[in-house]
PDB file of N, CA and C in Angstrom:
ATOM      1  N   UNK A   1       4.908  80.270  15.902  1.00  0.00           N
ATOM      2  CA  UNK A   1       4.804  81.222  16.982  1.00  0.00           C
ATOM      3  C   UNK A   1       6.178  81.849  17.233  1.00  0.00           C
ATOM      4  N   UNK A   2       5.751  82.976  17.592  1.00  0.00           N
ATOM      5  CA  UNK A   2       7.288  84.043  17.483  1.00  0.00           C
ATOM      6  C   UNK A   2       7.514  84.187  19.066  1.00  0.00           C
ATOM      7  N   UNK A   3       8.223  84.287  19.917  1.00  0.00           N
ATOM      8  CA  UNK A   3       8.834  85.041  21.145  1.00  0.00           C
ATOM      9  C   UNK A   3       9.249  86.166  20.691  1.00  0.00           C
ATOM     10  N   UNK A   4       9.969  86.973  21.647  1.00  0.00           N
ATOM     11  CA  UNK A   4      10.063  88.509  21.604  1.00  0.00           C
ATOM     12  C   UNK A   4      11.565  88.370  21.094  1.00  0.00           C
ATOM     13  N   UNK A   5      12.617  87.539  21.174  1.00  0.00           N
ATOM     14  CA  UNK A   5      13.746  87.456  20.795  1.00  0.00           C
ATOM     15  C   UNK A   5      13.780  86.944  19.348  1.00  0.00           C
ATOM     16  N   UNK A   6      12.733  86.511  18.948  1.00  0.00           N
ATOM     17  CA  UNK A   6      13.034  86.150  17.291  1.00  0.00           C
ATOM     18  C   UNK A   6      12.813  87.297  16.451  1.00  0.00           C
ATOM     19  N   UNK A   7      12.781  88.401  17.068  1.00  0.00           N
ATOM     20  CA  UNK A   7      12.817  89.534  16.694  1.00  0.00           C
ATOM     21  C   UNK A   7      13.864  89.723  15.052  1.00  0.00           C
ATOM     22  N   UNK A   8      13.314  89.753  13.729  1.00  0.00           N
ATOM     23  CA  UNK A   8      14.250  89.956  12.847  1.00  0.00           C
ATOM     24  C   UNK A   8      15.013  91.309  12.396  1.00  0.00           C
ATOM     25  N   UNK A   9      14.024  92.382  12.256  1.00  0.00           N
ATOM     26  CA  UNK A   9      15.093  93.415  11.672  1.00  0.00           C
ATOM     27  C   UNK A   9      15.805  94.117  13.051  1.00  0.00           C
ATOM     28  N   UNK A  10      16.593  95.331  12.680  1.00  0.00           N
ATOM     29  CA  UNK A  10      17.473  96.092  13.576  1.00  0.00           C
ATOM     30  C   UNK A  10      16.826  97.567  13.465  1.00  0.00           C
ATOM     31  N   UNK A  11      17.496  98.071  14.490  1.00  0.00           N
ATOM     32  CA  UNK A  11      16.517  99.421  14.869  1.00  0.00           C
ATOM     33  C   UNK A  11      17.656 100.331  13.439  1.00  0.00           C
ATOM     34  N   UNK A  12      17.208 101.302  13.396  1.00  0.00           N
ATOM     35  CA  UNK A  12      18.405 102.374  12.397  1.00  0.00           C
ATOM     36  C   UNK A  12      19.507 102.760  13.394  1.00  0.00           C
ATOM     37  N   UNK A  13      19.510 102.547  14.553  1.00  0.00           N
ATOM     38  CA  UNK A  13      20.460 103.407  15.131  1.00  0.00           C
ATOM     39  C   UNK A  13      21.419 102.362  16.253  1.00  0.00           C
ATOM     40  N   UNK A  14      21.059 100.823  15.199  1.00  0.00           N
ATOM     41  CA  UNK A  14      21.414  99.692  16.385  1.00  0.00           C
ATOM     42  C   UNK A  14      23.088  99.617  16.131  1.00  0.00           C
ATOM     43  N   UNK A  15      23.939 100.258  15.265  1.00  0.00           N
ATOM     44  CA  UNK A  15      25.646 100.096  14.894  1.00  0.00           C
ATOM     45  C   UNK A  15      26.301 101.037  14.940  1.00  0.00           C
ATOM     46  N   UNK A  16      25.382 102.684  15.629  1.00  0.00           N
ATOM     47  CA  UNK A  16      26.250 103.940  15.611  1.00  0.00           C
ATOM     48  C   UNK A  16      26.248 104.040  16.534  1.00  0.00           C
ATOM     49  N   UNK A  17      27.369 105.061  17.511  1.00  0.00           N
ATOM     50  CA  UNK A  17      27.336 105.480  18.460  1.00  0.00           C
ATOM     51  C   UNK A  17      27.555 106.939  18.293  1.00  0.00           C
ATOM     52  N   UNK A  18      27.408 107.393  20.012  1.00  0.00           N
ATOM     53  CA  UNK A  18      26.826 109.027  19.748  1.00  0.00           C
ATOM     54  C   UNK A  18      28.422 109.707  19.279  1.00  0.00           C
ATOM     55  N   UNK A  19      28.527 110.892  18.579  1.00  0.00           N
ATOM     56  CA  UNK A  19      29.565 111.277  18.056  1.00  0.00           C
ATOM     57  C   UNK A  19      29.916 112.779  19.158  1.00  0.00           C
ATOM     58  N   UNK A  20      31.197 112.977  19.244  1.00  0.00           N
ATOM     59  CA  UNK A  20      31.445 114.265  20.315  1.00  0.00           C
ATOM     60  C   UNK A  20      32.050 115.015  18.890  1.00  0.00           C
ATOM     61  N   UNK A  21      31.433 116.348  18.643  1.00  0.00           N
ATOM     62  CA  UNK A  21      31.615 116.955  17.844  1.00  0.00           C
ATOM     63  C   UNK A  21      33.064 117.095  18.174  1.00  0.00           C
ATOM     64  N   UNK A  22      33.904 117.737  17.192  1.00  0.00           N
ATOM     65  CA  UNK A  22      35.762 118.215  16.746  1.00  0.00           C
ATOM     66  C   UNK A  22      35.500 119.008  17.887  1.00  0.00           C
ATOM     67  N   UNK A  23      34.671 119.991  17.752  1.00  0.00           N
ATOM     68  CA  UNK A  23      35.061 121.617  18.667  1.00  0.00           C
ATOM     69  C   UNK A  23      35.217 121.437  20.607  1.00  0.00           C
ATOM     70  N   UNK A  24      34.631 120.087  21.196  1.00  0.00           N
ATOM     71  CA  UNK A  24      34.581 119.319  22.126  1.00  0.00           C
ATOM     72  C   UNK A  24      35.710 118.543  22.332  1.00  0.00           C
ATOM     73  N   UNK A  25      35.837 118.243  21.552  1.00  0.00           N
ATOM     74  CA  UNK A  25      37.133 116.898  21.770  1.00  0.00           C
ATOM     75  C   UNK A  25      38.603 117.564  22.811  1.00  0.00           C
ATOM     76  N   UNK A  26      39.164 116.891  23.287  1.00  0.00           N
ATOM     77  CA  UNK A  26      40.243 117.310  24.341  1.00  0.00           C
ATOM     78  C   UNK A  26      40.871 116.726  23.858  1.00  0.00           C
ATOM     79  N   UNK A  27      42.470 117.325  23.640  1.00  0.00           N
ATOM     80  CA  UNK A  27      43.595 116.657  22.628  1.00  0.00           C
ATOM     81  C   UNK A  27      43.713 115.574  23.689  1.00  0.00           C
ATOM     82  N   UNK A  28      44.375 114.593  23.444  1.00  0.00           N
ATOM     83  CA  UNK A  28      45.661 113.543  24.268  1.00  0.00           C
ATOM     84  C   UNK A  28      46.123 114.368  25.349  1.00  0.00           C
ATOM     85  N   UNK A  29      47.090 114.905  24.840  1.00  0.00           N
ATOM     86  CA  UNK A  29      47.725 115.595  25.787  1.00  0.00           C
ATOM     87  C   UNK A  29      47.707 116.577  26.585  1.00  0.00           C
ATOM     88  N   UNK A  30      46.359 117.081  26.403  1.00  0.00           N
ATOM     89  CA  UNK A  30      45.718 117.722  27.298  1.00  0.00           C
ATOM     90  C   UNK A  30      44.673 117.167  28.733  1.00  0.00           C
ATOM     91  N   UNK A  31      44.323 115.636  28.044  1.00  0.00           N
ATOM     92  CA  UNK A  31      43.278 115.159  29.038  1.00  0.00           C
ATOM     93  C   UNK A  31      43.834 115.640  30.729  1.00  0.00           C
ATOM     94  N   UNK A  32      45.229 115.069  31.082  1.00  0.00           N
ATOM     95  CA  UNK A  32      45.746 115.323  32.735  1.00  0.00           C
ATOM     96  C   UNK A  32      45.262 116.415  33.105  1.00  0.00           C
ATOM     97  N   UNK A  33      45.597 117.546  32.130  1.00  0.00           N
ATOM     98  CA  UNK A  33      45.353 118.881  32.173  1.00  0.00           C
ATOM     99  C   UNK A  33      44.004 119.348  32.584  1.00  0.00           C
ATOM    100  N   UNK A  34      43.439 119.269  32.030  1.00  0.00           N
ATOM    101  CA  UNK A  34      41.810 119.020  31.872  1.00  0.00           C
ATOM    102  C   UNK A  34      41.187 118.053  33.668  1.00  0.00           C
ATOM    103  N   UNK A  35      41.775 117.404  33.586  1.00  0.00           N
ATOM    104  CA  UNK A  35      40.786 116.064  34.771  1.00  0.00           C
ATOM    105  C   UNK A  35      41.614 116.997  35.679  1.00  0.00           C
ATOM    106  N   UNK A  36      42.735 117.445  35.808  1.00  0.00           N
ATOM    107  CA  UNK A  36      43.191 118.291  37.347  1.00  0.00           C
ATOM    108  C   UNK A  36      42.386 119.248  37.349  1.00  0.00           C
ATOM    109  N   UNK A  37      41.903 120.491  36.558  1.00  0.00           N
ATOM    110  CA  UNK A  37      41.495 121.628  36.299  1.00  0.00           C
ATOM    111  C   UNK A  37      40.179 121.456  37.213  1.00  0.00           C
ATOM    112  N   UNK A  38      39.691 120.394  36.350  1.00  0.00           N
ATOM    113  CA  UNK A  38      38.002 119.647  37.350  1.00  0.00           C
ATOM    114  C   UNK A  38      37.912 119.769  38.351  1.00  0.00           C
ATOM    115  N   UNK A  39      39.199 118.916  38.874  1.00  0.00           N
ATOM    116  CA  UNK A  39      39.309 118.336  40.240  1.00  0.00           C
ATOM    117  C   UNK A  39      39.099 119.463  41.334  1.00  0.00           C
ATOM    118  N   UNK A  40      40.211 120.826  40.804  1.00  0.00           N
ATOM    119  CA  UNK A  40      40.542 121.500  41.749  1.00  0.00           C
ATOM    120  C   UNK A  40      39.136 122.516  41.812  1.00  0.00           C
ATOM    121  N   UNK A  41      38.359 122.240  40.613  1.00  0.00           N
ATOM    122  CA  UNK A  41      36.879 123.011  40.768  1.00  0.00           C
ATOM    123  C   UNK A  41      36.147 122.761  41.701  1.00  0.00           C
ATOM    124  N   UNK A  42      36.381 121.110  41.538  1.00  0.00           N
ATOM    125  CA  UNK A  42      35.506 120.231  42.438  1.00  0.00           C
ATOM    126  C   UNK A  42      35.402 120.408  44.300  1.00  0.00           C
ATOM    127  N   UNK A  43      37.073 120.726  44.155  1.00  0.00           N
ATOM    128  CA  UNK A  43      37.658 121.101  45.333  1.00  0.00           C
ATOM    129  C   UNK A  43      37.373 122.198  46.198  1.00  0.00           C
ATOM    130  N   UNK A  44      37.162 123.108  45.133  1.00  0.00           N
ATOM    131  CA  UNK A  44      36.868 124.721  45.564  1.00  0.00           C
ATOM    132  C   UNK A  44      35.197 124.815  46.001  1.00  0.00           C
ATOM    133  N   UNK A  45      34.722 124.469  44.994  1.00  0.00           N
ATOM    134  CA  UNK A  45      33.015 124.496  45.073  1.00  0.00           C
ATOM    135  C   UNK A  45      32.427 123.648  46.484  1.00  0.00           C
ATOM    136  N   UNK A  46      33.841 122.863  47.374  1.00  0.00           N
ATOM    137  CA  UNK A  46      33.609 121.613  48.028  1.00  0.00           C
ATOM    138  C   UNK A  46      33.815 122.811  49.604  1.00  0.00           C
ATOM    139  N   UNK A  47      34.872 123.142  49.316  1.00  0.00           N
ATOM    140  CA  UNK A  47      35.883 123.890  50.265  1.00  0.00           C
ATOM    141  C   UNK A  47      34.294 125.273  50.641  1.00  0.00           C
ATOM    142  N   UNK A  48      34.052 125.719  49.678  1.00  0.00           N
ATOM    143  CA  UNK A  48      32.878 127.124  49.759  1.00  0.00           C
ATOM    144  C   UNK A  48      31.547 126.446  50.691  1.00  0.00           C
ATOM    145  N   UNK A  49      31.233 125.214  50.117  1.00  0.00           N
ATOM    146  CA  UNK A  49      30.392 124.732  50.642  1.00  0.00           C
ATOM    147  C   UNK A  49      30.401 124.100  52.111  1.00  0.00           C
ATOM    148  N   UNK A  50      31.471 123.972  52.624  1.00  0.00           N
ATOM    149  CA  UNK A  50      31.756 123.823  54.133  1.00  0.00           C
ATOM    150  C   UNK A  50      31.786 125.315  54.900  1.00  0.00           C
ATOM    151  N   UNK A  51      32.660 126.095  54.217  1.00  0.00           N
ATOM    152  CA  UNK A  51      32.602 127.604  54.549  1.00  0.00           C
ATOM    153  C   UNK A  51      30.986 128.237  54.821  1.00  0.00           C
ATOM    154  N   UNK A  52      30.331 127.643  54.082  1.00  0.00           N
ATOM    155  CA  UNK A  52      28.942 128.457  54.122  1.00  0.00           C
ATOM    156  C   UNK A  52      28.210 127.786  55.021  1.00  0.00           C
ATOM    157  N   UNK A  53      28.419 126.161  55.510  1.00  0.00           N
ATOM    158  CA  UNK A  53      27.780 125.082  56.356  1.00  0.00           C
ATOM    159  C   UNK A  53      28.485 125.711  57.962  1.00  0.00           C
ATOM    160  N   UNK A  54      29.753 126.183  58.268  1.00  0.00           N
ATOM    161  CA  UNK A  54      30.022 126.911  59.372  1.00  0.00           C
ATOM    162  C   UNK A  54      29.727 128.119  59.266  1.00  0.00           C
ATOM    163  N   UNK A  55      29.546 128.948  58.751  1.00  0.00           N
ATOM    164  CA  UNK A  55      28.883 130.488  58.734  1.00  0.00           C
ATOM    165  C   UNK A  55      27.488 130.060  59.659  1.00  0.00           C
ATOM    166  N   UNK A  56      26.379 128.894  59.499  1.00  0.00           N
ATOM    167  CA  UNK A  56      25.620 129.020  59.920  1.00  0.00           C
ATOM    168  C   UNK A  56      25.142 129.041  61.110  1.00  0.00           C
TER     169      UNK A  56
END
């Protein structure tokens, strides 16, 4: 008698992980660059959205 863990083979996709294409990738030395850029999006889109919550 088998349980669910005596499970023998592996799925095809059980040793890869997902790949971020070249044209995606963010150098090194750009990441700071990049995570501030976000931030200050994050900031703005944050800042509009209070602006539009007192307009009302």
């Amino acid at each position: 008698m088998m349980g669910r863990d005596d499970h023998q083979t592996s799925g095809n996709n059980s040793s890869s992980l997902p790949q971020t294409p070249k044209n995606l990738k963010i150098p090194p030395g750009k990441v700071d660059e990049e995570f501030s850029r976000e931030l200050n999006e994050w900031d703005d889109a944050k800042a509009e959205r209070e602006q539009k919550n007192q307009e009302r």
